[in-house]
PDB file of N, CA and C in Angstrom:
ATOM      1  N   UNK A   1       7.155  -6.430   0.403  1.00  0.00           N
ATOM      2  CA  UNK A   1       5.920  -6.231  -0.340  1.00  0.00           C
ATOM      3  C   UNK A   1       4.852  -5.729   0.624  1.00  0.00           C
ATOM      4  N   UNK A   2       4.094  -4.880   0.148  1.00  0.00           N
ATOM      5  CA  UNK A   2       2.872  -3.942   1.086  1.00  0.00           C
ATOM      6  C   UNK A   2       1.729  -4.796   0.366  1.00  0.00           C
ATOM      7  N   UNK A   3       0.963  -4.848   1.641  1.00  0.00           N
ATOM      8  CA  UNK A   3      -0.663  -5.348   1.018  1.00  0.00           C
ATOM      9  C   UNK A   3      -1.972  -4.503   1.628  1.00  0.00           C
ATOM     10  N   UNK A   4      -2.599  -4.163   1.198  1.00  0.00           N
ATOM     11  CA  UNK A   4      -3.822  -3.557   2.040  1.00  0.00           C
ATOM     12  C   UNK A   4      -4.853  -4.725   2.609  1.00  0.00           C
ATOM     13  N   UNK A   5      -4.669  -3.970   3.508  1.00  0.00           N
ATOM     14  CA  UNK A   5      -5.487  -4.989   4.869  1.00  0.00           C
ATOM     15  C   UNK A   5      -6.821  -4.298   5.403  1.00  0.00           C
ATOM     16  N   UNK A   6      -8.048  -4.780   5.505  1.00  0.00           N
ATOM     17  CA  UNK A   6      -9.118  -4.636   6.192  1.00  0.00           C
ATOM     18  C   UNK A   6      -9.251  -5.976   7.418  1.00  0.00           C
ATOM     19  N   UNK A   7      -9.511  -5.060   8.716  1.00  0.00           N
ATOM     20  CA  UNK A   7      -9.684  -6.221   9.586  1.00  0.00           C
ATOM     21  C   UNK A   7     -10.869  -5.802  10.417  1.00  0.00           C
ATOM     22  N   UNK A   8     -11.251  -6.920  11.593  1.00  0.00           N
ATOM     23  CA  UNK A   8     -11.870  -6.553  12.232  1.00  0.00           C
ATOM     24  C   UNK A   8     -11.302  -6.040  13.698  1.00  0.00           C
ATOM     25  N   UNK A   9     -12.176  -6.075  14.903  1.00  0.00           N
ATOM     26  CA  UNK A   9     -11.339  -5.603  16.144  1.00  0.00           C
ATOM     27  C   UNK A   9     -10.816  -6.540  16.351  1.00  0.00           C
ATOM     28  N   UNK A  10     -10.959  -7.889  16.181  1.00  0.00           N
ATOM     29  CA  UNK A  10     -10.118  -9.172  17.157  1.00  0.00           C
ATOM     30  C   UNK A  10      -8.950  -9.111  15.762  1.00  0.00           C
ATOM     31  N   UNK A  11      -8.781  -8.701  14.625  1.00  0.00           N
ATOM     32  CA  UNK A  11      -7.433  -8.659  13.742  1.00  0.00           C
ATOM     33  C   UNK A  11      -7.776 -10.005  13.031  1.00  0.00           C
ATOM     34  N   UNK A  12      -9.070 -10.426  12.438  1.00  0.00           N
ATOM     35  CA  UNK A  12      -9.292 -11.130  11.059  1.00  0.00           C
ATOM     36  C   UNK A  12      -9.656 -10.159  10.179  1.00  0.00           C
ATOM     37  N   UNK A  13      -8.366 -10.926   9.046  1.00  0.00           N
ATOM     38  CA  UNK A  13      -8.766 -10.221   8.052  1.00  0.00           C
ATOM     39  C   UNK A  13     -10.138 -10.179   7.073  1.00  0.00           C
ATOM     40  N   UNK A  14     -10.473  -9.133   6.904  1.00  0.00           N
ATOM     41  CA  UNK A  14     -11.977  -9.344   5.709  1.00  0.00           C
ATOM     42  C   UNK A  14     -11.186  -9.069   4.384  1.00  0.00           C
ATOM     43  N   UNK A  15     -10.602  -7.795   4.130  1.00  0.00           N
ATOM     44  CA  UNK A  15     -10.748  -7.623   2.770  1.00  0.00           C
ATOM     45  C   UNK A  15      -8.591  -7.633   2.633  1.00  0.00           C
ATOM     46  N   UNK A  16      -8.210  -8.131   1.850  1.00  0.00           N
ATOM     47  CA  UNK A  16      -6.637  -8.302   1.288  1.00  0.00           C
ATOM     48  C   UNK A  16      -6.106  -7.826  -0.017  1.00  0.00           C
ATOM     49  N   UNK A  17      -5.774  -7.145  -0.310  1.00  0.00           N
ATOM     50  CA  UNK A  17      -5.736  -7.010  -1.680  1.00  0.00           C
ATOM     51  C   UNK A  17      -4.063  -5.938  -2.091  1.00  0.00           C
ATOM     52  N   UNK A  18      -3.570  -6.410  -3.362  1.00  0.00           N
ATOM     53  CA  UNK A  18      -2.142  -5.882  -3.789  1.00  0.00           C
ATOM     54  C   UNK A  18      -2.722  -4.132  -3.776  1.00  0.00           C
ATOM     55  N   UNK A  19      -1.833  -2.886  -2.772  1.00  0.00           N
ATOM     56  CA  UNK A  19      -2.441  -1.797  -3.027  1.00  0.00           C
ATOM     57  C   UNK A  19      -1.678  -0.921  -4.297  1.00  0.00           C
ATOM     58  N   UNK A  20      -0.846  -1.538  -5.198  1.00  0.00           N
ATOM     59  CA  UNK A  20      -0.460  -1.485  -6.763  1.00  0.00           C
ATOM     60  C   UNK A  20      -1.476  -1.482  -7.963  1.00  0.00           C
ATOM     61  N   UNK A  21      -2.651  -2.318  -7.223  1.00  0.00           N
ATOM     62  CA  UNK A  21      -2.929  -3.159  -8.302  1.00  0.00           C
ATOM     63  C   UNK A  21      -4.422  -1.902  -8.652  1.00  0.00           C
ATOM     64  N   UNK A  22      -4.698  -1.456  -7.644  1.00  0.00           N
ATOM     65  CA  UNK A  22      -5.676  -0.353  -7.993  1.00  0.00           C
ATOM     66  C   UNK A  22      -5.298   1.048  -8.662  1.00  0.00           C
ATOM     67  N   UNK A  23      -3.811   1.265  -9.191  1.00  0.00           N
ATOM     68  CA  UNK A  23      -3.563   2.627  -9.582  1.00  0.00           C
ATOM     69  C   UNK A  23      -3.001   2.250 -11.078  1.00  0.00           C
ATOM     70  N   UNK A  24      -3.437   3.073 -12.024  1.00  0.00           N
ATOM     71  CA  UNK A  24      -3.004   3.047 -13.505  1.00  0.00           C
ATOM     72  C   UNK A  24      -2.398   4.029 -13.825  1.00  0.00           C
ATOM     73  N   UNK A  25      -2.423   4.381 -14.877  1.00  0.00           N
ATOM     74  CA  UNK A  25      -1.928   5.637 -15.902  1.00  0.00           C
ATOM     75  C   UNK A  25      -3.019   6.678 -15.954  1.00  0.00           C
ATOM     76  N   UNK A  26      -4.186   5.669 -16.346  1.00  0.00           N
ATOM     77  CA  UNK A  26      -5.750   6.349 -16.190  1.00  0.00           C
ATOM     78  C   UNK A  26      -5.384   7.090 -15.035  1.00  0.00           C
ATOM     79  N   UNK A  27      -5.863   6.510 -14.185  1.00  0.00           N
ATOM     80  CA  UNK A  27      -6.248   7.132 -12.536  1.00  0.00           C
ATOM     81  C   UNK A  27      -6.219   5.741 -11.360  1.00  0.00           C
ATOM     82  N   UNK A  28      -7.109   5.992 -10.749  1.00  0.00           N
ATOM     83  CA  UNK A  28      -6.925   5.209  -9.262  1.00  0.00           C
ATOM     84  C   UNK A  28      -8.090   4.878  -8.777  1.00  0.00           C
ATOM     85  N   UNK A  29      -8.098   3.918  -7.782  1.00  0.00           N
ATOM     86  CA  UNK A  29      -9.066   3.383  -7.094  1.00  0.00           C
ATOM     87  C   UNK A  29      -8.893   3.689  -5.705  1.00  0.00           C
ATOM     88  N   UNK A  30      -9.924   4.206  -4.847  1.00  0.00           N
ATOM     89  CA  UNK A  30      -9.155   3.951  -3.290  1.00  0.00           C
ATOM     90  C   UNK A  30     -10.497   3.076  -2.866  1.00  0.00           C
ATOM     91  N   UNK A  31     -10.227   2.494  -1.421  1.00  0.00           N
ATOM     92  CA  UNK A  31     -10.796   1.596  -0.508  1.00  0.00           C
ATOM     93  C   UNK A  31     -11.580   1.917   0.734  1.00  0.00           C
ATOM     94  N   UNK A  32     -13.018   2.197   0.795  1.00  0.00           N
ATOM     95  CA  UNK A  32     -13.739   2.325   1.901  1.00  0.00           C
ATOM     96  C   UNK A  32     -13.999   1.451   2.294  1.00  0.00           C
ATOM     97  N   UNK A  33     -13.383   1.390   4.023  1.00  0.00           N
ATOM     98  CA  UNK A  33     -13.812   0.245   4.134  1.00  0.00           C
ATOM     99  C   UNK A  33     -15.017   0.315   5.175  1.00  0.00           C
ATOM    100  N   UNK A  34     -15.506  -0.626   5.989  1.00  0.00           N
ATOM    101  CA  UNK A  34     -17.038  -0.431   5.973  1.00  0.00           C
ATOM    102  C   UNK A  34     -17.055  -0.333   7.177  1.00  0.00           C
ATOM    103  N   UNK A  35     -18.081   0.102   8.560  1.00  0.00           N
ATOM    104  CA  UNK A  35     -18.226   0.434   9.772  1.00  0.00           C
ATOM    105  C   UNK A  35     -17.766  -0.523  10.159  1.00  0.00           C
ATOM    106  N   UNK A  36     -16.780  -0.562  11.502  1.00  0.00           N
ATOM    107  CA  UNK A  36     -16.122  -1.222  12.330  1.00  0.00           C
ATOM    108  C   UNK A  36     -14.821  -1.738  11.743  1.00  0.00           C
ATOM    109  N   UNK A  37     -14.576  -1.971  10.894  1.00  0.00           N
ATOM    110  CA  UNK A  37     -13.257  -1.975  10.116  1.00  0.00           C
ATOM    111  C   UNK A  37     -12.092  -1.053  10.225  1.00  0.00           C
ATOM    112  N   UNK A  38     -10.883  -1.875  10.344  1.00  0.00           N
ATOM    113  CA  UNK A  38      -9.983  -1.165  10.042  1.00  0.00           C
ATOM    114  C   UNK A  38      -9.245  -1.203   8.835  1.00  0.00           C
ATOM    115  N   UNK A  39      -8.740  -0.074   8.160  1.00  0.00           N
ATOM    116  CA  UNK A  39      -7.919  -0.385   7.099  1.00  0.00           C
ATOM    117  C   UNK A  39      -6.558   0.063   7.203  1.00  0.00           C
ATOM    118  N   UNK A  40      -5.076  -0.652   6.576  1.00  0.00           N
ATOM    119  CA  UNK A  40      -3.777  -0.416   7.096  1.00  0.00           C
ATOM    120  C   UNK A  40      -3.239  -0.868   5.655  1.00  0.00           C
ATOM    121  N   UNK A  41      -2.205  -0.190   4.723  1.00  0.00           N
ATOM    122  CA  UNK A  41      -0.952  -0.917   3.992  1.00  0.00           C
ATOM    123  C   UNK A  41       0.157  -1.212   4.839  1.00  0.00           C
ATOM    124  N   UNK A  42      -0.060  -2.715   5.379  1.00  0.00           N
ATOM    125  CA  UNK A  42       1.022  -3.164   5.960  1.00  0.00           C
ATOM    126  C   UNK A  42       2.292  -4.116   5.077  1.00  0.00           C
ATOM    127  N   UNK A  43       3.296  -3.975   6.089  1.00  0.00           N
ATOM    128  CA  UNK A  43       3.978  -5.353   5.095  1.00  0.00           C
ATOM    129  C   UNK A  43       3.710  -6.800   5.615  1.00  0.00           C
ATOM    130  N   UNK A  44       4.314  -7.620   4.155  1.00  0.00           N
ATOM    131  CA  UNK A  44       4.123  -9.248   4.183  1.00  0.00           C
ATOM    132  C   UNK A  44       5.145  -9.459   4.604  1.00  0.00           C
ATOM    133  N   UNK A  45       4.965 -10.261   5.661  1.00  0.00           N
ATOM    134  CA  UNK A  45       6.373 -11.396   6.293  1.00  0.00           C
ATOM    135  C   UNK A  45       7.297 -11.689   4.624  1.00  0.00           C
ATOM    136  N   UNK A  46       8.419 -11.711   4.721  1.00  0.00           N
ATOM    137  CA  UNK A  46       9.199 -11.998   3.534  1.00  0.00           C
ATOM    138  C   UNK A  46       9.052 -13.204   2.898  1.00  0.00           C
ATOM    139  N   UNK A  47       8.658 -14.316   3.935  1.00  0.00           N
ATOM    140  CA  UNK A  47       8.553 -15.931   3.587  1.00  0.00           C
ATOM    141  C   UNK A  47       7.214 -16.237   3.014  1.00  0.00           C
ATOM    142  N   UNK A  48       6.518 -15.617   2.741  1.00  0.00           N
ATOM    143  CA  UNK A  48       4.955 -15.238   2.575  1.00  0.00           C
ATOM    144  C   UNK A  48       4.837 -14.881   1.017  1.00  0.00           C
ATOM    145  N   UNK A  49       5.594 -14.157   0.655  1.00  0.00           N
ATOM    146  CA  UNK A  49       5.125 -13.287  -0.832  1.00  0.00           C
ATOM    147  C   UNK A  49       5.183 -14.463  -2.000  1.00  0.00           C
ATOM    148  N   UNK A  50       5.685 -15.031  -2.035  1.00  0.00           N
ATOM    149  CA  UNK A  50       5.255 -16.430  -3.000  1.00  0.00           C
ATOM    150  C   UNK A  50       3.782 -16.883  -2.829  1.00  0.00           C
ATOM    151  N   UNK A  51       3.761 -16.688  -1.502  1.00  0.00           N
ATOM    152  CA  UNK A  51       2.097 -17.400  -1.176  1.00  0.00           C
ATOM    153  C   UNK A  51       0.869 -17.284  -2.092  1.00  0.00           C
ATOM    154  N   UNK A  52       0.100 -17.325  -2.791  1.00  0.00           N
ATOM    155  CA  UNK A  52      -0.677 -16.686  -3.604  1.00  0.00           C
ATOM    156  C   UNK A  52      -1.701 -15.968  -2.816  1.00  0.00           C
ATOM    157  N   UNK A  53      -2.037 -14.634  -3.440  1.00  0.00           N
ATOM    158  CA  UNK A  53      -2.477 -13.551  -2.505  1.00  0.00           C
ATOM    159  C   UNK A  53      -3.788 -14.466  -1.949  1.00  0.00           C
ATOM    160  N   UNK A  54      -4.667 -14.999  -2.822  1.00  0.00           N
ATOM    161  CA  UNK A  54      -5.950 -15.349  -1.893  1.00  0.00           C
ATOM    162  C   UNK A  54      -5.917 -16.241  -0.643  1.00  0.00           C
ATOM    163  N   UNK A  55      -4.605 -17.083  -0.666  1.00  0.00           N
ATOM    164  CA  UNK A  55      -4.636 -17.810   0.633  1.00  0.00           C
ATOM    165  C   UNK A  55      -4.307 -17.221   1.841  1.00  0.00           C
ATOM    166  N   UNK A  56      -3.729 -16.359   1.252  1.00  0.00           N
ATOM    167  CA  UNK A  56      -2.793 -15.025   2.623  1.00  0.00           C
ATOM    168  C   UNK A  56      -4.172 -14.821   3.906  1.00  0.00           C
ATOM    169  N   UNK A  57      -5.285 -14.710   3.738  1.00  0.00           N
ATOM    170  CA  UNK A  57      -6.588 -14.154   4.502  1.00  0.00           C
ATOM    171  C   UNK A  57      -6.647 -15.161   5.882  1.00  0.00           C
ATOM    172  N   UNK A  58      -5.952 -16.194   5.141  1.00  0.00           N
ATOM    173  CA  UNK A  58      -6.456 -18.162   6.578  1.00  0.00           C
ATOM    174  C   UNK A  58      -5.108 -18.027   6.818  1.00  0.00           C
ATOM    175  N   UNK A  59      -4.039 -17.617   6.475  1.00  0.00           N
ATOM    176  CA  UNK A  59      -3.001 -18.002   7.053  1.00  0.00           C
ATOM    177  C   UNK A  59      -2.117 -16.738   8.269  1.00  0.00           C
ATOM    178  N   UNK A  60      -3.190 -15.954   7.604  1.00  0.00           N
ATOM    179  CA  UNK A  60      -1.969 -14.551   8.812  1.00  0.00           C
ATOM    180  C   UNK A  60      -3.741 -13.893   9.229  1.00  0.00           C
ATOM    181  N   UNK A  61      -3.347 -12.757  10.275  1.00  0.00           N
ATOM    182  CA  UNK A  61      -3.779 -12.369  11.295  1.00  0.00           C
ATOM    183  C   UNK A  61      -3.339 -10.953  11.452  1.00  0.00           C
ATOM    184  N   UNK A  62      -3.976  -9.715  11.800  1.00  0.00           N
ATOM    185  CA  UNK A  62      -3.521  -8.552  12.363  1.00  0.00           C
ATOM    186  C   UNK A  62      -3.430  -8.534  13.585  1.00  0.00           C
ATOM    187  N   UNK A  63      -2.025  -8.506  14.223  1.00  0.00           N
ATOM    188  CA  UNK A  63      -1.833  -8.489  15.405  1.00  0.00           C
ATOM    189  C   UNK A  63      -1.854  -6.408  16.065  1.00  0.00           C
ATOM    190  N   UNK A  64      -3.064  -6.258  16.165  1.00  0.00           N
ATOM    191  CA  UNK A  64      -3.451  -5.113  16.522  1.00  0.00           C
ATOM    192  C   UNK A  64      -2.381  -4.488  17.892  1.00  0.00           C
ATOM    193  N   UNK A  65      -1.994  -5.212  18.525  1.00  0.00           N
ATOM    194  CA  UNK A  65      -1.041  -4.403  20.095  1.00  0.00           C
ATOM    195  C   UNK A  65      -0.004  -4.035  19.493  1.00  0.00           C
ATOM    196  N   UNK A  66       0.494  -3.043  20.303  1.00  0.00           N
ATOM    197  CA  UNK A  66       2.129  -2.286  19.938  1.00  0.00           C
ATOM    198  C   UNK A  66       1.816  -0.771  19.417  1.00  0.00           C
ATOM    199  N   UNK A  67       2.802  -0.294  19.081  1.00  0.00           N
ATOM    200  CA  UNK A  67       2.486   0.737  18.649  1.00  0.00           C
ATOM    201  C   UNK A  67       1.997   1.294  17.079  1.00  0.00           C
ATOM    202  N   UNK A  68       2.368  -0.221  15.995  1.00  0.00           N
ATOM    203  CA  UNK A  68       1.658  -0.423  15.024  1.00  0.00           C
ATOM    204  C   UNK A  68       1.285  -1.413  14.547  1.00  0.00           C
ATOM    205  N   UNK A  69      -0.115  -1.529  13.847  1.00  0.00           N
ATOM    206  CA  UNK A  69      -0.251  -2.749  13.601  1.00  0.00           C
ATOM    207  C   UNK A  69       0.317  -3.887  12.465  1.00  0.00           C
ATOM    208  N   UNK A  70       0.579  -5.005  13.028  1.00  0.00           N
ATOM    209  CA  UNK A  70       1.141  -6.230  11.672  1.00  0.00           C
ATOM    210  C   UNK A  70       0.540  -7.001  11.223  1.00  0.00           C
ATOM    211  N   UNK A  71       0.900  -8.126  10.272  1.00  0.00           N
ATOM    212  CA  UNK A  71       0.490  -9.092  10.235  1.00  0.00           C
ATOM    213  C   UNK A  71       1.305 -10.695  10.961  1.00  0.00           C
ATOM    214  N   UNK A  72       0.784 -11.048  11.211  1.00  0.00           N
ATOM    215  CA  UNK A  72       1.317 -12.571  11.949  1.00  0.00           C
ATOM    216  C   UNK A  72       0.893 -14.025  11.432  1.00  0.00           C
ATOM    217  N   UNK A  73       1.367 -14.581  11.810  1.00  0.00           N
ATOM    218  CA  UNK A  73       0.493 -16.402  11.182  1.00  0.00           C
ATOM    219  C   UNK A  73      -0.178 -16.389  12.446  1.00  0.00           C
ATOM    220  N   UNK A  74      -1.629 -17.082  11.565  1.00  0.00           N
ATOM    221  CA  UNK A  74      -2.541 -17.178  12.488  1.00  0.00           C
ATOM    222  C   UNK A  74      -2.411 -18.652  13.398  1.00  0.00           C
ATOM    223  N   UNK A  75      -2.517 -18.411  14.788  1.00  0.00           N
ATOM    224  CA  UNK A  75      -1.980 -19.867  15.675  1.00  0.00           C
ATOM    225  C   UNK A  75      -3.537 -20.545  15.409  1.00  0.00           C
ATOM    226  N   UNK A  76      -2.716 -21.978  14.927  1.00  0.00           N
ATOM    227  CA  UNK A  76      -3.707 -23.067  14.637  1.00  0.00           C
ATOM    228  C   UNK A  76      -4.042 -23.701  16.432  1.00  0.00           C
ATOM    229  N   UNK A  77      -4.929 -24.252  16.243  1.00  0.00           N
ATOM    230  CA  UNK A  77      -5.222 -25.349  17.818  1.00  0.00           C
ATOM    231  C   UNK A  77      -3.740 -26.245  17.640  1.00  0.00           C
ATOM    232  N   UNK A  78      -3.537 -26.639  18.997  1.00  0.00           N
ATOM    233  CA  UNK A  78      -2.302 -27.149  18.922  1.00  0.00           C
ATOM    234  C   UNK A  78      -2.268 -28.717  18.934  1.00  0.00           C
ATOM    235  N   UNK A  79      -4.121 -29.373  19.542  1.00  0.00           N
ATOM    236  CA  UNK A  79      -4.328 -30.398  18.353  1.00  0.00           C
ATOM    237  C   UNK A  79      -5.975 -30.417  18.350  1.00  0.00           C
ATOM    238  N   UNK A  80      -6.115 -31.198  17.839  1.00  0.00           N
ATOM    239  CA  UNK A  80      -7.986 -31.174  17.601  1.00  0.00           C
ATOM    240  C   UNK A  80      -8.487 -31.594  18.849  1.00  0.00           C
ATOM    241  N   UNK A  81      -9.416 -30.867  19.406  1.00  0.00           N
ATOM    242  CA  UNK A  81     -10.299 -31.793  19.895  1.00  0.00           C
ATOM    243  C   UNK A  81     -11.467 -32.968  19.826  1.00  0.00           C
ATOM    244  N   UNK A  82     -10.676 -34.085  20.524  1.00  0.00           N
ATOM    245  CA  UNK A  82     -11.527 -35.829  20.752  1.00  0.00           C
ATOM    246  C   UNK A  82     -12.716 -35.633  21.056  1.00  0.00           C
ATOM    247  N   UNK A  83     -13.407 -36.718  20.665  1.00  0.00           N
ATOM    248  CA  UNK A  83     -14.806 -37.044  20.982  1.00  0.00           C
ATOM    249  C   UNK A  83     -14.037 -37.804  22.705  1.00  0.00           C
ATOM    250  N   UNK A  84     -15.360 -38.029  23.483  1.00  0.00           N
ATOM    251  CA  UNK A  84     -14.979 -39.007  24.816  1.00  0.00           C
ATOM    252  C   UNK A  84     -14.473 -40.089  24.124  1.00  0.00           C
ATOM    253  N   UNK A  85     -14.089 -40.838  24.494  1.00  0.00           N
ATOM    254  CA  UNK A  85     -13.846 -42.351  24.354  1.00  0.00           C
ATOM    255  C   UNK A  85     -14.550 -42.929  24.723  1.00  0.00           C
ATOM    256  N   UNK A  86     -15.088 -43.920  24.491  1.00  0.00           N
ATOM    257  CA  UNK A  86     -16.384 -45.232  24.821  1.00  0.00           C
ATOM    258  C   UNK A  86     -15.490 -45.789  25.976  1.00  0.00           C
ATOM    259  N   UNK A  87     -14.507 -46.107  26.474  1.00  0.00           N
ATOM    260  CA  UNK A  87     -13.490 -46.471  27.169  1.00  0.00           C
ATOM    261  C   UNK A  87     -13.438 -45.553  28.840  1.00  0.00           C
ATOM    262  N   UNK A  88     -14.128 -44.926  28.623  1.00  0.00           N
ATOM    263  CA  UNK A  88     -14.617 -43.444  29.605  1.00  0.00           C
ATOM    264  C   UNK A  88     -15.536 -43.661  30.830  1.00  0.00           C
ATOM    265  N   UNK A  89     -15.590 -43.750  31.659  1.00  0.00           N
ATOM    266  CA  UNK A  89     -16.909 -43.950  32.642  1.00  0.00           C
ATOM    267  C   UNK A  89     -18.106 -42.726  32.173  1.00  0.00           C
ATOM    268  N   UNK A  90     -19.401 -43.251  31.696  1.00  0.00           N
ATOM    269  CA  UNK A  90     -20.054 -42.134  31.732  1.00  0.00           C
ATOM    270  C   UNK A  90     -20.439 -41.075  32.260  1.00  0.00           C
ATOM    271  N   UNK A  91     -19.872 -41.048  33.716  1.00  0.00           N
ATOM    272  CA  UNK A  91     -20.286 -40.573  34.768  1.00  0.00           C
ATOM    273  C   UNK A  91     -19.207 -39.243  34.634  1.00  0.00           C
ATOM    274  N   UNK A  92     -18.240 -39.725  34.561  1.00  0.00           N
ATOM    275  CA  UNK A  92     -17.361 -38.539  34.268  1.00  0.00           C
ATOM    276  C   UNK A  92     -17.538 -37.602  32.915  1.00  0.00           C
ATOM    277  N   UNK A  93     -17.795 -37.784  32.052  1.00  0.00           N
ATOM    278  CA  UNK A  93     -18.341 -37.010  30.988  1.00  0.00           C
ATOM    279  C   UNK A  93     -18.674 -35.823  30.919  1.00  0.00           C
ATOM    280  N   UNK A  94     -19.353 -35.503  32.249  1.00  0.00           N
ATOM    281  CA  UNK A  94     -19.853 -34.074  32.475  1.00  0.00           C
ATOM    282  C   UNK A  94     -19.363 -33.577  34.112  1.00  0.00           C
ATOM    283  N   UNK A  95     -19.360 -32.255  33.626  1.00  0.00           N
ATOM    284  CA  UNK A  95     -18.971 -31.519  35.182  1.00  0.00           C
ATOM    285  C   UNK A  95     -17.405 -31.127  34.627  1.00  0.00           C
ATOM    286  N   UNK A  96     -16.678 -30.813  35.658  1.00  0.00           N
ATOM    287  CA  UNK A  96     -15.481 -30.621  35.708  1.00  0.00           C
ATOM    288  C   UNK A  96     -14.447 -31.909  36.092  1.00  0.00           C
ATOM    289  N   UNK A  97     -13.073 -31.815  35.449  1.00  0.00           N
ATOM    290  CA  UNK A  97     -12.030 -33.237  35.642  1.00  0.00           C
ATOM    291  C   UNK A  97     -12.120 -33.395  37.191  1.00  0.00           C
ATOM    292  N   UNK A  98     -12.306 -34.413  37.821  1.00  0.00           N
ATOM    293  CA  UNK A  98     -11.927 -34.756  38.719  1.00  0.00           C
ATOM    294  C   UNK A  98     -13.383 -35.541  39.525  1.00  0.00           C
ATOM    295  N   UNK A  99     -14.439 -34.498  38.827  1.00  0.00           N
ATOM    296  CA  UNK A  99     -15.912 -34.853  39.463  1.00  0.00           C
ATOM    297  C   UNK A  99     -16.652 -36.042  38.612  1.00  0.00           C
ATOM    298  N   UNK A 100     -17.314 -36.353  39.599  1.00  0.00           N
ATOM    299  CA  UNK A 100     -17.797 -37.870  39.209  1.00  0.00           C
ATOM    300  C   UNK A 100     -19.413 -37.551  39.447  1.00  0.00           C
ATOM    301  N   UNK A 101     -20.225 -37.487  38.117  1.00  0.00           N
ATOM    302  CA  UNK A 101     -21.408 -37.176  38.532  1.00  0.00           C
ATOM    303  C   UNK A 101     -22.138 -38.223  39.442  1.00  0.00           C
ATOM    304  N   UNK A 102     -23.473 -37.822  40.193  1.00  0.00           N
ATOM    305  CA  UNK A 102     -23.684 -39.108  40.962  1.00  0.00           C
ATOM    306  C   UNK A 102     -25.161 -39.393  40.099  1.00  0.00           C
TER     307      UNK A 102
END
């Protein structure tokens, strides 16, 4: 399945949309997209097309390098970042690991 993709330079998507869904019997629609944007009909990962189109935007990514561009799943943090712990010397809190403010 092909989707039209608008992204930016770092490869978030802005605009997603089925490029089927703009052509009739009538006539057609095409897509300007807006300064600094790129626009591409790329394909959907195969495991993806069930997805319902509006969630597709948070979950994939244009991976702009290579010789053309794709889409990818977008890498989540690999876990959240903690508050300090109260358990913490205050002193360490700030600066870099290892330094101990005075």
């Amino acid at each position: 399945m092909n989707v039209a993709v608008s992204y930016d330079e770092e490869g978030n998507i802005l605009t997603l949309f089925d490029p089927e869904a703009l052509s009739t019997d009538a006539g057609f629609f095409t897509y300007v997209p807006a300064p600094g944007e790129e626009h591409r009909v790329l394909d959907l990962p195969a495991e993806l097309e069930a997805t319902p189109i509006l969630e597709l935007p948070n979950l994939l990514r244009v991976n702009r390098w290579g010789q053309l561009p794709r889409l990818e799943r977008r890498r989540l943090p690999a876990r959240p970042v903690a508050e300090p712990s109260a358990n913490i010397d205050p002193r360490r809190r700030s600066g870099t690991l290892g330094e101990v403010a005075d």
